[in-house]
Protein backbone atom coordinates (compact mmCIF):
# COMPACT_ATOMS: atom_id res chain seq x y z
CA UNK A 1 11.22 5.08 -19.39
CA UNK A 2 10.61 3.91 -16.22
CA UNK A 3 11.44 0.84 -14.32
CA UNK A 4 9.68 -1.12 -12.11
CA UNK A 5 9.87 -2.91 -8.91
CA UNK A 6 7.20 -4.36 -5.99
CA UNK A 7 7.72 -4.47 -2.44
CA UNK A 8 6.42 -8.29 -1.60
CA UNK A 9 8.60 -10.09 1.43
CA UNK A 10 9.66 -13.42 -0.44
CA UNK A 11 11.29 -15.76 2.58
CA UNK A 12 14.38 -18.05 1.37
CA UNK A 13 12.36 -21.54 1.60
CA UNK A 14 10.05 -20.75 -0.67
CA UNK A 15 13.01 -19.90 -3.60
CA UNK A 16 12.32 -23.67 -4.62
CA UNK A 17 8.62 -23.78 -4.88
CA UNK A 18 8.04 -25.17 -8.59
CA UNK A 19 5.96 -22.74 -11.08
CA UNK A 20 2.85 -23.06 -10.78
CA UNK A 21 0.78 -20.22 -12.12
CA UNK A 22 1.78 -17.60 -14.25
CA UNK A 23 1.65 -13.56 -14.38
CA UNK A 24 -0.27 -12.03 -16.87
CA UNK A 25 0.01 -9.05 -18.86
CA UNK A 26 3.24 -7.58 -17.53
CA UNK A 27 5.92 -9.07 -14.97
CA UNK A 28 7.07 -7.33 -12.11
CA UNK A 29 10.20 -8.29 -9.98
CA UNK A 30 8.85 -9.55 -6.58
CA UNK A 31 10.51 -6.69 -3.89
CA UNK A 32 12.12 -3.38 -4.17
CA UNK A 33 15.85 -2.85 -5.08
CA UNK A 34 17.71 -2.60 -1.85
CA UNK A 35 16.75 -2.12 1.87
CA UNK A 36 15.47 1.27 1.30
CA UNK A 37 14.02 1.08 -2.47
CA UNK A 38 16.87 3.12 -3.72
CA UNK A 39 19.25 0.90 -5.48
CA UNK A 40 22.47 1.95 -5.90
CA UNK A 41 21.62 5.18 -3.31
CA UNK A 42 20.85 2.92 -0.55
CA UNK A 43 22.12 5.10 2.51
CA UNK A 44 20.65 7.90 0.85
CA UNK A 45 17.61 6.12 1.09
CA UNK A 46 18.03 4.94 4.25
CA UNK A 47 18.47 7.90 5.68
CA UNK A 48 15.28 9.70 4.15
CA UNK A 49 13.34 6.87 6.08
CA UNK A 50 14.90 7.75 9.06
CA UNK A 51 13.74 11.63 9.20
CA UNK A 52 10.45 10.77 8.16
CA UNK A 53 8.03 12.28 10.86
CA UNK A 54 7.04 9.81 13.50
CA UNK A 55 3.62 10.65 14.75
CA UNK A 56 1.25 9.25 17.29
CA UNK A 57 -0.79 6.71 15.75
CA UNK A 58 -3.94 6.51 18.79
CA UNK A 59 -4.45 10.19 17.77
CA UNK A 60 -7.00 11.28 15.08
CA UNK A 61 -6.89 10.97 11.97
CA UNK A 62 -3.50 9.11 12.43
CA UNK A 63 -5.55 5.84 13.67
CA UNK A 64 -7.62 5.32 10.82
CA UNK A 65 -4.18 4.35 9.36
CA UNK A 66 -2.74 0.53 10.50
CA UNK A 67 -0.91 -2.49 9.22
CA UNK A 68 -2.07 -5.12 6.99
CA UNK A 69 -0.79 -7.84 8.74
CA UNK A 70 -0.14 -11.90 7.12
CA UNK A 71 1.83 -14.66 9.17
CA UNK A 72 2.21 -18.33 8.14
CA UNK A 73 4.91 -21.08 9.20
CA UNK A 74 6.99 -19.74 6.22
CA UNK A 75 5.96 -16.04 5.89
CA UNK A 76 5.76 -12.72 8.02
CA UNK A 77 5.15 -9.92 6.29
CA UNK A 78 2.86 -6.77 6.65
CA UNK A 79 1.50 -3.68 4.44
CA UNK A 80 0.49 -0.48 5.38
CA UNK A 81 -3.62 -0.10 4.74
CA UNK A 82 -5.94 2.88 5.48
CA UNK A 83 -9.57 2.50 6.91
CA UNK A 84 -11.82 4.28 4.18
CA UNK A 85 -15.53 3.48 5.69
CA UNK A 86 -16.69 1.50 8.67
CA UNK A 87 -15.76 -1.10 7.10
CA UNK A 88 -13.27 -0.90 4.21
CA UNK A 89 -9.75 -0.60 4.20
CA UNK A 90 -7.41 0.02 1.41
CA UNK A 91 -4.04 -1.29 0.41
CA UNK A 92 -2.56 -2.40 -2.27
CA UNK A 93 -3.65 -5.41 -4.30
CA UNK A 94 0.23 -6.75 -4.66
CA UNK A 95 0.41 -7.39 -1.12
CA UNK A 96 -2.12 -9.88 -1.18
CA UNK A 97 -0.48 -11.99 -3.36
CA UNK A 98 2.41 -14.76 -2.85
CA UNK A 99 4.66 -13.85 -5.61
CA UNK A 100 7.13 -17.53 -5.36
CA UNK A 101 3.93 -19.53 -4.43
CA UNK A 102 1.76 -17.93 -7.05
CA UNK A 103 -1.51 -17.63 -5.55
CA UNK A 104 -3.79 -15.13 -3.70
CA UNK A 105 -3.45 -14.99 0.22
CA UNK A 106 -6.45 -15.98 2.08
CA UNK A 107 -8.99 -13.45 3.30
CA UNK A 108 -9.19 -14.81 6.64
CA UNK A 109 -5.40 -15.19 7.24
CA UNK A 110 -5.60 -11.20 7.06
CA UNK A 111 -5.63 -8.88 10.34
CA UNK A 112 -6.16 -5.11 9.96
CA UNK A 113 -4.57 -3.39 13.43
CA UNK A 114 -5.69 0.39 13.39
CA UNK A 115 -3.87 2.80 14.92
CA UNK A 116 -0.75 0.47 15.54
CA UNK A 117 1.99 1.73 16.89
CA UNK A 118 4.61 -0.30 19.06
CA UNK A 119 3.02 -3.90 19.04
CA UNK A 120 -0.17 -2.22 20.22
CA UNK A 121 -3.49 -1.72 17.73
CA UNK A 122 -6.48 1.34 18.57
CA UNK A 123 -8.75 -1.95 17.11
CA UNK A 124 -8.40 -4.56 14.92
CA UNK A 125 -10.34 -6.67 13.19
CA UNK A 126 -10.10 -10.28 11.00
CA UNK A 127 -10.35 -9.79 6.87
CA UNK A 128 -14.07 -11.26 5.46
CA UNK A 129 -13.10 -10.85 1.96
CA UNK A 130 -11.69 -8.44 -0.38
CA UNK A 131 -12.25 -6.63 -3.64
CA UNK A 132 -10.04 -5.97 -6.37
CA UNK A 133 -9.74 -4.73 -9.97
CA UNK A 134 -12.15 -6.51 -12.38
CA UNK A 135 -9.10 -8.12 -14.11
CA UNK A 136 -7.98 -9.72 -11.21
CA UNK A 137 -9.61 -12.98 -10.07
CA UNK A 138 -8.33 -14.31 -6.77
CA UNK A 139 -9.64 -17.89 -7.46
CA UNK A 140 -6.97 -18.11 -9.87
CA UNK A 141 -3.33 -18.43 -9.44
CA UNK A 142 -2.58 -15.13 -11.82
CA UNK A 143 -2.05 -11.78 -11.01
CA UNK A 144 -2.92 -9.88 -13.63
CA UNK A 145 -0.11 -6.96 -14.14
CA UNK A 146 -0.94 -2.94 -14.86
CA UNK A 147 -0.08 0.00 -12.62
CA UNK A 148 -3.71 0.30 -12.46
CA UNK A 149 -4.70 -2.40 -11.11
CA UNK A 150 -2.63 -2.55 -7.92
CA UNK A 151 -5.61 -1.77 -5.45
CA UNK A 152 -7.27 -4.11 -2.68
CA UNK A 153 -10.18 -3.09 -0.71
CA UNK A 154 -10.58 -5.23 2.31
CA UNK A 155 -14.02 -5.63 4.09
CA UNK A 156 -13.49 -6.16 7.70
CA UNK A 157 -15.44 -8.84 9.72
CA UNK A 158 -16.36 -5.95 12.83
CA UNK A 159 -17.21 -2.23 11.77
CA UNK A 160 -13.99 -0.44 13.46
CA UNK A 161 -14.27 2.58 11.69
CA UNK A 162 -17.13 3.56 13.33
CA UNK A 163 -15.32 4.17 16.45
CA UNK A 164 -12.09 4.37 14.76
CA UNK A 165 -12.93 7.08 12.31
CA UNK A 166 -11.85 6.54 8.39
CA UNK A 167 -10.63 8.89 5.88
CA UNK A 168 -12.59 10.07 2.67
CA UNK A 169 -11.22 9.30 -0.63
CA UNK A 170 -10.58 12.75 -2.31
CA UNK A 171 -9.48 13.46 -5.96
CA UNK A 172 -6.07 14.13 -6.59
CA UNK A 173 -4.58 17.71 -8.64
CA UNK A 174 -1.86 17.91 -10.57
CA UNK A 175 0.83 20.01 -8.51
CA UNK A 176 -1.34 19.62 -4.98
CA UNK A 177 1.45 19.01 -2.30
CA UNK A 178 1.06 15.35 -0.92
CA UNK A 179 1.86 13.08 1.93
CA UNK A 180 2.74 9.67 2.50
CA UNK A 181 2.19 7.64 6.05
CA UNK A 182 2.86 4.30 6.10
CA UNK A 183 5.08 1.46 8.36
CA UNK A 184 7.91 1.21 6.72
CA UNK A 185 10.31 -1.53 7.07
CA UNK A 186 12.97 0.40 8.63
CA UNK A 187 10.69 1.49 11.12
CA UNK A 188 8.01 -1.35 11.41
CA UNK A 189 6.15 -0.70 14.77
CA UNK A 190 5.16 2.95 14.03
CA UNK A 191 3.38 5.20 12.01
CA UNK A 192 5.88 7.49 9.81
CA UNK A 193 4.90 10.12 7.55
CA UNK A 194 7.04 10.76 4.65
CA UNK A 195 6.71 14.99 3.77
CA UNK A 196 9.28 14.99 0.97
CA UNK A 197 6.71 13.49 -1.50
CA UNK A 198 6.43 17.20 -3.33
CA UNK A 199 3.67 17.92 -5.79
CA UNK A 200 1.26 15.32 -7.21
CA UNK A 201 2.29 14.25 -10.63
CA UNK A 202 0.14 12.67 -13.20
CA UNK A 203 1.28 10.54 -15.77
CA UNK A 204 0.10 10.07 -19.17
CA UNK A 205 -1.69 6.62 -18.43
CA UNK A 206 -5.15 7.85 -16.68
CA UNK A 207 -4.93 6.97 -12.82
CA UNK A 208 -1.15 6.93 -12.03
CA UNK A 209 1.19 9.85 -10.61
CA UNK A 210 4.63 10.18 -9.64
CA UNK A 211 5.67 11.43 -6.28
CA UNK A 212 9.36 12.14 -4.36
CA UNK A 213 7.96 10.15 -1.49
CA UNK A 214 10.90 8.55 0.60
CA UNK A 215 9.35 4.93 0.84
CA UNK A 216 10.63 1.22 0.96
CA UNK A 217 8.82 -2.32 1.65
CA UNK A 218 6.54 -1.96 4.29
CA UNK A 219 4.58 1.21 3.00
CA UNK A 220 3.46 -0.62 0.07
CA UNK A 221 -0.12 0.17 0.45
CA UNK A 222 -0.11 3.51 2.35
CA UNK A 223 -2.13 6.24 1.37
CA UNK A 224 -1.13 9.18 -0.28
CA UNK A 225 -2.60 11.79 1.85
CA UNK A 226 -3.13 15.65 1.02
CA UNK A 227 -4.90 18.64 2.88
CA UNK A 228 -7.69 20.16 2.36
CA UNK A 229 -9.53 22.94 4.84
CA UNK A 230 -7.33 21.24 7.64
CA UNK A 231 -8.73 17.47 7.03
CA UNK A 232 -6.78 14.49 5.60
CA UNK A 233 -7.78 13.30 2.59
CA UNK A 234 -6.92 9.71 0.60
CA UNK A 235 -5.79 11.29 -2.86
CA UNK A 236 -4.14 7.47 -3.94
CA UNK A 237 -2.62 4.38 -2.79
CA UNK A 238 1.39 3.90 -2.83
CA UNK A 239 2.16 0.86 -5.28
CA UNK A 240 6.09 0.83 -6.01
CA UNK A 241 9.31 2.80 -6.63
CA UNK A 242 9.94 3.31 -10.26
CA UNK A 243 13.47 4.54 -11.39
CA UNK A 244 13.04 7.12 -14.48
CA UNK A 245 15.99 7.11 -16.71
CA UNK A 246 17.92 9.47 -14.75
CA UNK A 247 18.18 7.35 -12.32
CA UNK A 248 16.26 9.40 -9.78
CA UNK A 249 13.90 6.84 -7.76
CA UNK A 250 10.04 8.04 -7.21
CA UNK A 251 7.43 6.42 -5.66
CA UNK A 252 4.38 5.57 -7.91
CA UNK A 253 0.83 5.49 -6.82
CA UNK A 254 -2.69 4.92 -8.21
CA UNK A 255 -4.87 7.74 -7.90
CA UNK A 256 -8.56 7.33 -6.08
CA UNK A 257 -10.63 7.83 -9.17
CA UNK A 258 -9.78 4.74 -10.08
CA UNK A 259 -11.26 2.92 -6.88
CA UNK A 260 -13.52 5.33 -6.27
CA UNK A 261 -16.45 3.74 -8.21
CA UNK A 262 -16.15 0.20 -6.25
CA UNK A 263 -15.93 1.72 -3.05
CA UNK A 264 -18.85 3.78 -3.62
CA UNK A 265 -20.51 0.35 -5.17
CA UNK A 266 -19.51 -1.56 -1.90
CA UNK A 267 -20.76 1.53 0.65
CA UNK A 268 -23.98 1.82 -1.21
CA UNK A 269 -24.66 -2.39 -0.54
């Protein structure tokens, strides 16, 4: 059994916005259990965040990682996203959402800033639009639940990649050694890589693994990275902590078969 949390900032004025959409399928609880997405083990978690690896972000293939960045009068809240073409960024499709306001963040009130690292991006670029599972519809005020379907690929107004660089989407085996690098909220301003994710664990629904990543709110949307003949690879994209009935926390992410075929789709247009 596993339980299930998402990492979406939620600011105190917007507690009292009436209901005015709905989920569908299944309802998620709008951020992670404590500071660190480790409940009860809080400091524990805390302090795996801390010894994460801090690494340069201007450096290749570091840069072709960056923040997914949304501000409004009421909200400031960012994602971790990873460039995967010239164009195309991933994340993850929960962080374009407004969870009390029920309804889909604007495209163009997106910034991708590659390479960030201490209030200064390689490049960055304004969001056009952005694709997400075929069960979502971001004209509507739903989001449509499923471990599956928490995947967003954003298509960038200028081509940074190109100068940037981008990672390749590569797919995932079970017991590969992974990687997570993402801006964690502990650590907002730079690029940490989290090395104590272990093996790559599939679970019996298609497209989802388990990992011992030390994560929290901020690296919702990170890729899970592994290595192969020295180069980087996107394996999946980080979703949420999920407690199994143990009570051990792991981080849960979707694997790149399953947006694999609409990248491809999107590159090939």
């Amino acid at each position: 059994m596993l339980t299930v949390c998402w990492a979406i900032a939620v600011s105190a004025s917007e507690q009292s916005v009436p209901d005015t959409g709905s989920h569908r399928d299944e309802v998620f609880h709008p951020a992670l259990d404590a500071i660190c997405g480790r409940g009860a083990r809080m400091s524990e978690g805390c302090a795996a965040i801390r010894a994460r690896r801090i690494v340069d972000a201007a450096d290749p293939p570091w840069r072709a990682i960056g923040r997914v960045n949304f501000a409004s009068i009421e909200i400031r809240q960012h994602c971790t996203g990873t460039l995967v073409g010239d164009r195309m960024v991933l994340t993850a499709a929960h962080c374009l959402y407004n969870v009390p306001r029920k309804s889909w963040i604007p495209p163009t009130s997106l910034r991708f800033a590659a390479g960030y690292q201490r209030g200064q991006p390689v490049a960055q670029a304004r969001v056009l639009r952005y694709l997400l599972d075929p069960a979502q519809d971001s004209a509507s005020r739903d989001f449509r639940g499923g471990m599956t379907r928490d995947w967003a690929l954003l298509e960038l107004e200028a081509p940074i990649g190109r100068d940037v660089g981008f990672l390749p989407l590569a797919e995932p085996e079970a017991g590969e050694p992974a990687r997570l690098a993402g801006y964690a909220g502990l650590r907002p301003h730079v690029l940490s890589v989290a090395e104590d994710c272990g093996a790559w664990t599939p679970l019996a629904q298609r497209g989802i693994a388990l990992t011992a990543c030390s994560a929290m709110p901020g690296d919702s949307g990170a890729p899970l990275l592994v290595e192969r003949d020295g180069a980087l690879l996107v394996a999946g994209v980080f979703s949420t902590i999920v407690v199994t009935e143990g009570g051990i926390p792991h981080s849960l992410a979707v694997a790149a078969p399953v947006f694999a075929p609409a990248l491809r789709a999107v590159l090939a247009n």
